[in-house]
C-alpha atoms as a PDB file:
ATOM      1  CA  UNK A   1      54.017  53.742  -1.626  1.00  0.00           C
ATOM      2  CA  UNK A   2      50.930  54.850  -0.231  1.00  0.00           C
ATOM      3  CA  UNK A   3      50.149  55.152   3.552  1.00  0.00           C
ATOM      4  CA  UNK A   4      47.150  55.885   5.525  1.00  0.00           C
ATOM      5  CA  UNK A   5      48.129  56.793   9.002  1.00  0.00           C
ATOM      6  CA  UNK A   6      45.245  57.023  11.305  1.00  0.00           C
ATOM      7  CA  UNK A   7      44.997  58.675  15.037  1.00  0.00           C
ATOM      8  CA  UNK A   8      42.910  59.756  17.700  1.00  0.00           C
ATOM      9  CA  UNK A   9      41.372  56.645  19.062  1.00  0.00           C
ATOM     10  CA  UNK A  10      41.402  55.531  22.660  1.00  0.00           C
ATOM     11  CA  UNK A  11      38.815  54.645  25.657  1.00  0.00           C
ATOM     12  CA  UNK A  12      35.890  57.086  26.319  1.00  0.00           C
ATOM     13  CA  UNK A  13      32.767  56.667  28.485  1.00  0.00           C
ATOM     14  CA  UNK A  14      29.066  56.079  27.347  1.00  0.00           C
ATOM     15  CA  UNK A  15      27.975  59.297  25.638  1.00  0.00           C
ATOM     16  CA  UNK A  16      31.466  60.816  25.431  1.00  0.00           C
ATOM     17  CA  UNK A  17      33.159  62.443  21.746  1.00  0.00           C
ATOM     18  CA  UNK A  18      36.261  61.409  19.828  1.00  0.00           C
ATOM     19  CA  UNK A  19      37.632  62.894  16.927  1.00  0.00           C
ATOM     20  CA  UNK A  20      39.577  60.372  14.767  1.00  0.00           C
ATOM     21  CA  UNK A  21      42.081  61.540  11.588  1.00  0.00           C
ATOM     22  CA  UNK A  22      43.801  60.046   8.680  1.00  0.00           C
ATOM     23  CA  UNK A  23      46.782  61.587   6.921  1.00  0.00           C
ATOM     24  CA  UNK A  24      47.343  60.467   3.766  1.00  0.00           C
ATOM     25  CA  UNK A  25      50.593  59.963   1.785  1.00  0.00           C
ATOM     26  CA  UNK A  26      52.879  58.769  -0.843  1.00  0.00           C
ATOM     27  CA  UNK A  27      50.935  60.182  -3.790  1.00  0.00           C
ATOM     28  CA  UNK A  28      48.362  62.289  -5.449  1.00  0.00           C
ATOM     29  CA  UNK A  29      44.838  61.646  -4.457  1.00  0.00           C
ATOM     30  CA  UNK A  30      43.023  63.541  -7.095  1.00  0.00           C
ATOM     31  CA  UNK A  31      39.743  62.317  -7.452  1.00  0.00           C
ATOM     32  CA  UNK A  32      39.922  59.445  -4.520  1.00  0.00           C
ATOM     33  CA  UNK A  33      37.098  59.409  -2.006  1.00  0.00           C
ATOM     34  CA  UNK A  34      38.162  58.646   1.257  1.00  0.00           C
ATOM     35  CA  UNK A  35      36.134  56.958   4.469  1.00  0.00           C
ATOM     36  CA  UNK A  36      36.004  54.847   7.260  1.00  0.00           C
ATOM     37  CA  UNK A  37      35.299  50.933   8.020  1.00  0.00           C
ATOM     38  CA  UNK A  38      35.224  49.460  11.351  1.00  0.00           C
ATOM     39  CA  UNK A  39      35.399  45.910  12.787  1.00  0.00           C
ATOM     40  CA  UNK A  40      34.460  45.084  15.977  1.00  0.00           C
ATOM     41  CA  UNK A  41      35.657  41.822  17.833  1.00  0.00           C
ATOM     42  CA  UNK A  42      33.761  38.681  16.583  1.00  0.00           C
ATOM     43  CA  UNK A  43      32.147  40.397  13.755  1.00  0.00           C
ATOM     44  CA  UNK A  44      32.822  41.691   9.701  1.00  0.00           C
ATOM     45  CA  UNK A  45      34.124  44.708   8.929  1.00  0.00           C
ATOM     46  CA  UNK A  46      31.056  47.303   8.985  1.00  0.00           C
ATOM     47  CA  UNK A  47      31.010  50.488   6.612  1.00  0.00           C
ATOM     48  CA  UNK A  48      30.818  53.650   8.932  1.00  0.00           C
ATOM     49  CA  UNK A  49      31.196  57.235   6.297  1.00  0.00           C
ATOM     50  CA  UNK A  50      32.614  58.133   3.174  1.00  0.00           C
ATOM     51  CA  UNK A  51      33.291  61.406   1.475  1.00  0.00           C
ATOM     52  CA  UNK A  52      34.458  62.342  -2.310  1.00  0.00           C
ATOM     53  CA  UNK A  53      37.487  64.283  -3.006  1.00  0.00           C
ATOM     54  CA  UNK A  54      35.924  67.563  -2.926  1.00  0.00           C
ATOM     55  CA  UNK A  55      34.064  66.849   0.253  1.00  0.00           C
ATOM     56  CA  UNK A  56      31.158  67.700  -1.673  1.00  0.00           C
ATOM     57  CA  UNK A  57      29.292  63.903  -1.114  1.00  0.00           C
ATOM     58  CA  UNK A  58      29.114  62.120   1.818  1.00  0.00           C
ATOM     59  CA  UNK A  59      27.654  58.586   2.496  1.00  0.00           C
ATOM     60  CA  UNK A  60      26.954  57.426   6.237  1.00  0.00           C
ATOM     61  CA  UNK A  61      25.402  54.301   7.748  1.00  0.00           C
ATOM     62  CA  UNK A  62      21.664  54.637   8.370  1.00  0.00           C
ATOM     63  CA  UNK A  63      22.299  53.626  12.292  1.00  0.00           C
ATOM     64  CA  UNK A  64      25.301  56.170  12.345  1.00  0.00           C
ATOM     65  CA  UNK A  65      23.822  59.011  11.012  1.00  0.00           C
ATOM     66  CA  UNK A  66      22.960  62.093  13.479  1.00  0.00           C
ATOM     67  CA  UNK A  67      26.329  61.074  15.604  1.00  0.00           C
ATOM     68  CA  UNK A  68      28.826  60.930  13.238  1.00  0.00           C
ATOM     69  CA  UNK A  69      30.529  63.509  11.025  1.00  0.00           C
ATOM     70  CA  UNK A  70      33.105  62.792   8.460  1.00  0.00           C
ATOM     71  CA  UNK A  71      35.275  65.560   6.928  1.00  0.00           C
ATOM     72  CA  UNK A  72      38.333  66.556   4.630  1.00  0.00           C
ATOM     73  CA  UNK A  73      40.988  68.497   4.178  1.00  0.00           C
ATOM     74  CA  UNK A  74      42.109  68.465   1.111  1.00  0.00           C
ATOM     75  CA  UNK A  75      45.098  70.265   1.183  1.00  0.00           C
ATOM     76  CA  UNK A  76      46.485  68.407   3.803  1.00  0.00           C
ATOM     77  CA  UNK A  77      45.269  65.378   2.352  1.00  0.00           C
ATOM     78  CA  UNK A  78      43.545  63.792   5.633  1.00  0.00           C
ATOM     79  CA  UNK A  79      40.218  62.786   6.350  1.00  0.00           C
ATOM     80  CA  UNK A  80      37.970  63.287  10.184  1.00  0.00           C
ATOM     81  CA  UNK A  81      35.370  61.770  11.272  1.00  0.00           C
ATOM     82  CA  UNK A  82      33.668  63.385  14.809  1.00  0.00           C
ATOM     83  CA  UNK A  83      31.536  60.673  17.139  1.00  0.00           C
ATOM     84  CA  UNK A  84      29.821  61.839  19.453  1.00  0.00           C
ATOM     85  CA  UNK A  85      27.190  60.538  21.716  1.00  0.00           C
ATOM     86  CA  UNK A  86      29.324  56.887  21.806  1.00  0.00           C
ATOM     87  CA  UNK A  87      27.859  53.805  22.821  1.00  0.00           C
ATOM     88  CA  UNK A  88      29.620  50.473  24.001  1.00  0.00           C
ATOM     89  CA  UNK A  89      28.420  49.148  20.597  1.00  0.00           C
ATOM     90  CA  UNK A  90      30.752  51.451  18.435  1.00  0.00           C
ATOM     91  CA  UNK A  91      33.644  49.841  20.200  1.00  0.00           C
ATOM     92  CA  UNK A  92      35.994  48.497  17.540  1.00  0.00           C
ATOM     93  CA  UNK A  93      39.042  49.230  15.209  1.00  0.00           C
ATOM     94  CA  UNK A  94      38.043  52.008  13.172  1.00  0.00           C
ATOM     95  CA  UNK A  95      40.302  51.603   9.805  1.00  0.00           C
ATOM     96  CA  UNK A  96      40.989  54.781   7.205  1.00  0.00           C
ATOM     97  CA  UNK A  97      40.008  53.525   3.503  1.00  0.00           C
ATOM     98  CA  UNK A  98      40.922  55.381   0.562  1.00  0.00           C
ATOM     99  CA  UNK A  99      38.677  53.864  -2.797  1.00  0.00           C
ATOM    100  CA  UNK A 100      37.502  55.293  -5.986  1.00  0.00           C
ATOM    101  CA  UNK A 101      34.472  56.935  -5.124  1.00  0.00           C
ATOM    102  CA  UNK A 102      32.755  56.747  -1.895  1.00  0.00           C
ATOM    103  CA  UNK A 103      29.890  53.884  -3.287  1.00  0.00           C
ATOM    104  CA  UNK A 104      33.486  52.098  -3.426  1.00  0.00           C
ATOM    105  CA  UNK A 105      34.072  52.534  -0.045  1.00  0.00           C
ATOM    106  CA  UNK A 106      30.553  51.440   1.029  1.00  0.00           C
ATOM    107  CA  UNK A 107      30.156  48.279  -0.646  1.00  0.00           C
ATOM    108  CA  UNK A 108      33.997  47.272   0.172  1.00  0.00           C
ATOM    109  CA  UNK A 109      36.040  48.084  -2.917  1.00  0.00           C
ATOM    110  CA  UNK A 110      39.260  49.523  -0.648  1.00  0.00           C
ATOM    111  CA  UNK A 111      42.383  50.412  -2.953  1.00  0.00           C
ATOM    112  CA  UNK A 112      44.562  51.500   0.624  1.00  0.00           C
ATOM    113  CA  UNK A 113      43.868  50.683   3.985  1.00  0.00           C
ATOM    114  CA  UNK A 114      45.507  52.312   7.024  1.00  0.00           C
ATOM    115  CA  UNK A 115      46.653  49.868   9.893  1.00  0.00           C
ATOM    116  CA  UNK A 116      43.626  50.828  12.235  1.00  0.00           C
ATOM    117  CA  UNK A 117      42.859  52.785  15.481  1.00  0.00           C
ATOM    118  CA  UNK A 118      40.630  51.265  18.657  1.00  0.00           C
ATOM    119  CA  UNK A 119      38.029  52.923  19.705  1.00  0.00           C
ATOM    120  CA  UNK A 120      36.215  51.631  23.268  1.00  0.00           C
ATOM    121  CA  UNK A 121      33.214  52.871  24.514  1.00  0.00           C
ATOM    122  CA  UNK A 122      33.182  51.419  28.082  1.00  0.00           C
ATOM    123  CA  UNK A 123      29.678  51.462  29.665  1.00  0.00           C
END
């Protein structure tokens, strides 16, 4: 059984950081990219970052990019992802996604999904 455990969400101001991780369990991950998806109230889930097994390739949104930063550690199989300069706009449930490469993870092709953290950017 394989489970995605996210943390590190919460309510931050306008301009404020948060650091959000996933731990990952239940099996080997060899070769899995790992990432994040997001879905904000009223609206479809939205890709955010991606990054291959050896951290060596990451994929971010074009309106993300500069203010994000996604990570790994692969010995404690989790994955990070820094925001910082948050605006009310990134509020939403930020999910952990574990695919087969991280163009899976971009265009949708999720083999786990974690249960989801909220993140709220208050104004």
């Amino acid at each position: 059984q394989v489970q995605l455990v996210e943390s590190g969400g919460g309510l931050v101001q306008a301009g404020g950081s948060l650091r959000l991780s996933c731990a990952a369990s239940g099996r080997t991950f060899s070769s899995y990219a790992m990432g994040w998806i997001r879905q904000a109230p009223g609206k479809e889930r939205e890709f955010v970052a991606a990054i291959s097994w050896g951290g060596g390739n990451t994929d971010y949104a074009d309106s993300l990019k500069g203010r994000f930063t996604i990570s790994r550690d692969i010995a404690k199989n989790t994955v990070n992802l820094q925001m910082n300069s948050l605006k009310p706009e990134d509020t939403a449930v930020y999910y952990c996604a574990l695919a087969t490469s991280t163009r899976a993870v971009q265009l949708g092709g999720i083999s786990y999904w974690g249960q989801g953290t909220q993140v709220t950017v208050s104004s």
